[in-house]
Protein backbone atom coordinates (compact mmCIF):
# COMPACT_ATOMS: atom_id res chain seq x y z
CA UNK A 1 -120.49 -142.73 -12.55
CA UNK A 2 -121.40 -141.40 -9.29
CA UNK A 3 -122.12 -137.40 -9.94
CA UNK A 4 -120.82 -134.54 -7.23
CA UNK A 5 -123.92 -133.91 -5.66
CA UNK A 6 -124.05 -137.70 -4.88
CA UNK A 7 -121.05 -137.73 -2.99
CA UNK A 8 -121.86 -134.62 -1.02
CA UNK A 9 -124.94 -135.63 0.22
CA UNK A 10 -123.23 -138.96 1.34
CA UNK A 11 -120.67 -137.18 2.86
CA UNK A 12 -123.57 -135.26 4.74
CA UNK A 13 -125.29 -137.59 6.33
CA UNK A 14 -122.25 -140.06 7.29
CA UNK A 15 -121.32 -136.30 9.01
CA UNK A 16 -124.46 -136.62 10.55
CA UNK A 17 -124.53 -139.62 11.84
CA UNK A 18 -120.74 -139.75 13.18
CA UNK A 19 -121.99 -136.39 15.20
CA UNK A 20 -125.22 -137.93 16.11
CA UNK A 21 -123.15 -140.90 17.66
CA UNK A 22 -121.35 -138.31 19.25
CA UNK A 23 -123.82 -136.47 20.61
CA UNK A 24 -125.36 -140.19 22.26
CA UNK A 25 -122.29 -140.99 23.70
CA UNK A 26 -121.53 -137.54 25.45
CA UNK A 27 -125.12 -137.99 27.13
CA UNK A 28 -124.76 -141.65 27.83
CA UNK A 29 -121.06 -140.31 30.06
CA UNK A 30 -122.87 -137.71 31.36
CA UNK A 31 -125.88 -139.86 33.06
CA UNK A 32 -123.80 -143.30 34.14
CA UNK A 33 -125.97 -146.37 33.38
CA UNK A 34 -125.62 -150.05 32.44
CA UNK A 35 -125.69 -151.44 28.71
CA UNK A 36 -129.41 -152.42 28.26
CA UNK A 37 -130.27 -155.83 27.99
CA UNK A 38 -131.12 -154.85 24.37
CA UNK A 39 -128.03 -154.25 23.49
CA UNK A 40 -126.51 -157.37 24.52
CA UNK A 41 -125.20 -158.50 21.56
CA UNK A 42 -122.64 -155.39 22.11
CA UNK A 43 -121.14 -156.88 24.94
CA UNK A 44 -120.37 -160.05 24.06
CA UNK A 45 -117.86 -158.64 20.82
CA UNK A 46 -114.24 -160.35 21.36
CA UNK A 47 -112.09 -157.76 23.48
CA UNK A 48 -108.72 -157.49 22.26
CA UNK A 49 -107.40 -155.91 24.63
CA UNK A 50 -109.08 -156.98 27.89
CA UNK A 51 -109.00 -160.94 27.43
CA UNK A 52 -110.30 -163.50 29.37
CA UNK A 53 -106.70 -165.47 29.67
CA UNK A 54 -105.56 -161.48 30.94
CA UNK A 55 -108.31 -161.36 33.48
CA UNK A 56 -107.27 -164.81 34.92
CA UNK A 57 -103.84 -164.24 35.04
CA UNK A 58 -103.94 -161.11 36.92
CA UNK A 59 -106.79 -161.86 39.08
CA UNK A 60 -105.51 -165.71 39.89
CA UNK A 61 -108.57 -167.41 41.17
CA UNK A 62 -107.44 -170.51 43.12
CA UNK A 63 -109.32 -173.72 43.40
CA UNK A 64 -111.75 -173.35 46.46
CA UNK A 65 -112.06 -169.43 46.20
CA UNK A 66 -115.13 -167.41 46.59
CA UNK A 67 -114.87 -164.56 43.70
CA UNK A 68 -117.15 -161.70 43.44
CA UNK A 69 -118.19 -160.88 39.92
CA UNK A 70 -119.50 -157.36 39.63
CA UNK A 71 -122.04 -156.46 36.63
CA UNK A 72 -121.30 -159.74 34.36
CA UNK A 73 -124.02 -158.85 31.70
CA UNK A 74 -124.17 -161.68 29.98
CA UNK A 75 -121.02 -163.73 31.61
CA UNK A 76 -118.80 -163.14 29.28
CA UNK A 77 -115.63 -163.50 31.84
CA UNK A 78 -117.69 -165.95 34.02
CA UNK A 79 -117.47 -169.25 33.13
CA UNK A 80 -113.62 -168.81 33.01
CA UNK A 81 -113.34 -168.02 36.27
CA UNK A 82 -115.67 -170.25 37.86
CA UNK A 83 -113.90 -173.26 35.76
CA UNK A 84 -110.55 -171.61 37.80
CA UNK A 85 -112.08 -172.06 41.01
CA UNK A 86 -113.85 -175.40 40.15
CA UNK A 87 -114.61 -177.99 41.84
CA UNK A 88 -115.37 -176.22 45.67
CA UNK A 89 -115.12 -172.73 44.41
CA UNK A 90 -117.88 -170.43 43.50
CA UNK A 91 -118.46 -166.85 41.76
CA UNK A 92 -121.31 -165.22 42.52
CA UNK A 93 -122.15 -162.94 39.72
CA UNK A 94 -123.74 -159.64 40.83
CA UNK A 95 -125.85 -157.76 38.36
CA UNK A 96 -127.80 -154.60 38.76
CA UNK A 97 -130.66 -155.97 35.80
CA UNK A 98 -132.80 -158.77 36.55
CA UNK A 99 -132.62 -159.56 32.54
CA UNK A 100 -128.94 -160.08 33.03
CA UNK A 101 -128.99 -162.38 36.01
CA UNK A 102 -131.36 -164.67 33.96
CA UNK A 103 -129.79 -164.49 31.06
CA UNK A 104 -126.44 -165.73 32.88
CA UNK A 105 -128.13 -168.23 34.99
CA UNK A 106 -129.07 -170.00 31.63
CA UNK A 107 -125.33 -169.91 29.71
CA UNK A 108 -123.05 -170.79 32.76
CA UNK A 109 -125.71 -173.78 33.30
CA UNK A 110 -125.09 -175.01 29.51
CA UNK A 111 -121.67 -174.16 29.74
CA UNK A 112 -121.64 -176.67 32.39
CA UNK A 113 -120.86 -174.42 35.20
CA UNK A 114 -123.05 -175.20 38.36
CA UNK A 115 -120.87 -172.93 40.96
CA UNK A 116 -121.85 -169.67 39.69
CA UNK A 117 -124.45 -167.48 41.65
CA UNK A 118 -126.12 -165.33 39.52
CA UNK A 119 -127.90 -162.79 42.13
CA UNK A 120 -129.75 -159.07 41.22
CA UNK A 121 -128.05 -156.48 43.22
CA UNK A 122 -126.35 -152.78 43.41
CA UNK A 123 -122.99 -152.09 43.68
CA UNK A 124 -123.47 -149.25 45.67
CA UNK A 125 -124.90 -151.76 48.34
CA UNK A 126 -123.56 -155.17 47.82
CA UNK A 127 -126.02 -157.77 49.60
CA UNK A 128 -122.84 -159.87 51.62
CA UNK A 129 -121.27 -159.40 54.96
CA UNK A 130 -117.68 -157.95 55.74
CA UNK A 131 -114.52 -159.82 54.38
CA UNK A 132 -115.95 -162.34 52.75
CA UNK A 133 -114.48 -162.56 49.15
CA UNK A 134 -111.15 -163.96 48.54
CA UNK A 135 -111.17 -161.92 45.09
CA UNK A 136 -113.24 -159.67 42.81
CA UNK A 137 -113.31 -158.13 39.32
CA UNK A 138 -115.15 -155.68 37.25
CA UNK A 139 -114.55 -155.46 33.50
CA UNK A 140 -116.59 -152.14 31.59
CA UNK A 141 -118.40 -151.59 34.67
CA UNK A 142 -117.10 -149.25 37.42
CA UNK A 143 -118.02 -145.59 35.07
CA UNK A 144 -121.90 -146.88 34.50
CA UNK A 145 -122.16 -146.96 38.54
CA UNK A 146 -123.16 -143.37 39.41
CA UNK A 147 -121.44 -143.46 42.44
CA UNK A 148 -118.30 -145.00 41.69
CA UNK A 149 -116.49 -144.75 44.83
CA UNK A 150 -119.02 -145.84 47.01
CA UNK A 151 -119.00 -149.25 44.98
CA UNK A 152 -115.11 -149.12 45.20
CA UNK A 153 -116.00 -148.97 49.08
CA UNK A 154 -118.27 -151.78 48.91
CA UNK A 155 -115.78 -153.57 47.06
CA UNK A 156 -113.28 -152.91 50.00
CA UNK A 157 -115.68 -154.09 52.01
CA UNK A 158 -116.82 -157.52 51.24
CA UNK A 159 -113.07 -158.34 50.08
CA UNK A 160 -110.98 -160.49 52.80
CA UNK A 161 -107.57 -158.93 54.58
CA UNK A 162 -105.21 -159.48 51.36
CA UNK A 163 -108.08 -160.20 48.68
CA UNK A 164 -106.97 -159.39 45.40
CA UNK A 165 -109.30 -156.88 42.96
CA UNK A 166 -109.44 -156.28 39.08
CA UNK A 167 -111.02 -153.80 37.09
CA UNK A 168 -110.78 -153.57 33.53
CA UNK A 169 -111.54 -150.86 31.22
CA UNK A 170 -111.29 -149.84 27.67
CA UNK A 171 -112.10 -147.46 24.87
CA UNK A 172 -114.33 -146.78 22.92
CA UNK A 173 -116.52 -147.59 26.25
CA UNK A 174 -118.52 -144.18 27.11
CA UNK A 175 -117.77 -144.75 30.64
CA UNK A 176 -114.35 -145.03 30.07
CA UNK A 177 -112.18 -144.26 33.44
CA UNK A 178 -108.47 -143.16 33.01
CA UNK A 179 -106.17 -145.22 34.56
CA UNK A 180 -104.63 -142.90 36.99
CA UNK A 181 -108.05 -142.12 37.78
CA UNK A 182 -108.63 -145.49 38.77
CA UNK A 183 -106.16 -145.51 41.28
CA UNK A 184 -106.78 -141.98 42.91
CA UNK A 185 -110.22 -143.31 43.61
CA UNK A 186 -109.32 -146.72 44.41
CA UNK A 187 -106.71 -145.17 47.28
CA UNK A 188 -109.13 -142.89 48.52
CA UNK A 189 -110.87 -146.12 49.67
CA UNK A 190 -108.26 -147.77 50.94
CA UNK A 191 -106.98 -150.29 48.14
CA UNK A 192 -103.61 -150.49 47.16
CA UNK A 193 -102.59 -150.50 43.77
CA UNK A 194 -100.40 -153.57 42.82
CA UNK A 195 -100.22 -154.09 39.35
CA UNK A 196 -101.30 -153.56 35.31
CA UNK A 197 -101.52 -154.91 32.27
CA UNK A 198 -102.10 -153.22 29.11
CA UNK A 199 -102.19 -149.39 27.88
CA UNK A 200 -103.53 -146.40 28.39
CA UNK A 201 -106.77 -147.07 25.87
CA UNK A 202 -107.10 -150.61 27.36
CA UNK A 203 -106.44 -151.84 30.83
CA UNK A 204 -106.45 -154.69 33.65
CA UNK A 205 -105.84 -152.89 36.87
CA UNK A 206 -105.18 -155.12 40.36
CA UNK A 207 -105.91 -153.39 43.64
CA UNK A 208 -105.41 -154.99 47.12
CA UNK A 209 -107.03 -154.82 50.34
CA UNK A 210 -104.54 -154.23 53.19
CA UNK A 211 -103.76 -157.26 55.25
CA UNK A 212 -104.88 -157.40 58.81
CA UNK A 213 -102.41 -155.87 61.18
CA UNK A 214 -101.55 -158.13 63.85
């Protein structure tokens, strides 16, 4: 039989530790950086919420597309899109850690996939010319970026007259970002919201970029 003092001191410590985890992810929001390439094996948990069949669908990569992918980790959304865009398509896969970028390059090439470009960069200054980028998505990504809407400006940038951009977010991430936060930001920049999917704790969020005026 377990005694009293047993159960308080069990009690104790799981208090502990639920205010120590806490306590690490108030300072981890407070100082916006990406999941270590320790921790990997975090990222690649299924996502209930945020799916890969979701992403697709409200992204729509076409055959023949060039798609930005922006901090991939370990590709878990890759390889379906660039099998979307296959066979004269290609995702490039931007990541800020060089760990990531290698780690990628090896799965999408034993998945089979040889149009994905795995490339180190920043958000904050994407390494591609103006209007280039027929779509883009970020998925857990946009609240580790310190500067979140300078990379939503980037994103503006390299994106085509019409192209098509989804974030995704969801709780428990840290770096959660609200919704309607989302799309202050994203307006501010000069996307247009277009549609959702999802709820409030878990979301796919499309943007566009304004079409050319003639």
């Amino acid at each position: 039989m377990v005694s009293r003092r047993t159960v308080r001191v069990a009690a104790s410590l799981l208090g502990l530790a639920a205010l120590a985890g806490l306590g690490y992810a108030l300072r981890w929001r407070s100082t916006p950086s990406p999941c270590p390439y320790s921790q990997r094996r975090w990222i690649d948990l299924p996502r209930p919420v945020i799916t890969r069949s979701r992403l697709r669908d409200l992204l729509d990569p076409r055959p023949g597309e060039l798609i930005l992918e922006l901090g991939p980790g370990t590709g878990y959304y890759t390889g379906t899109i660039a099998q979307a865009v296959e066979p004269s398509g290609t995702v490039h896969a931007v990541d800020i850690q060089q760990s990531m970028v290698e780690h990628l390059r090896l799965r999408t090439r034993q998945q089979g996939h040889r149009n994905v470009e795995p490339i180190r960069g920043d958000g904050r200054r994407l390494p591609y010319p103006d209007d280039g980028f027929d779509a883009a998505s970020l998925v857990l990504v946009l609240g580790e970026i310190p500067e979140q809407e300078r990379a939503l400006a980037e994103l503006e940038r390299v994106l085509k007259p019409g192209g098509r951009l989804v974030i995704g977010e969801s709780l428990p991430d840290p770096h959660f970002v609200p919704l309607e936060t989302l799309r202050r930001r994203a307006r501010r920049q000069g996307l247009e919201f277009d549609d959702h999917v999802g709820t409030r704790a878990g979301y796919f969020a499309r943007f566009a970029v304004p079409s050319a005026t003639p």
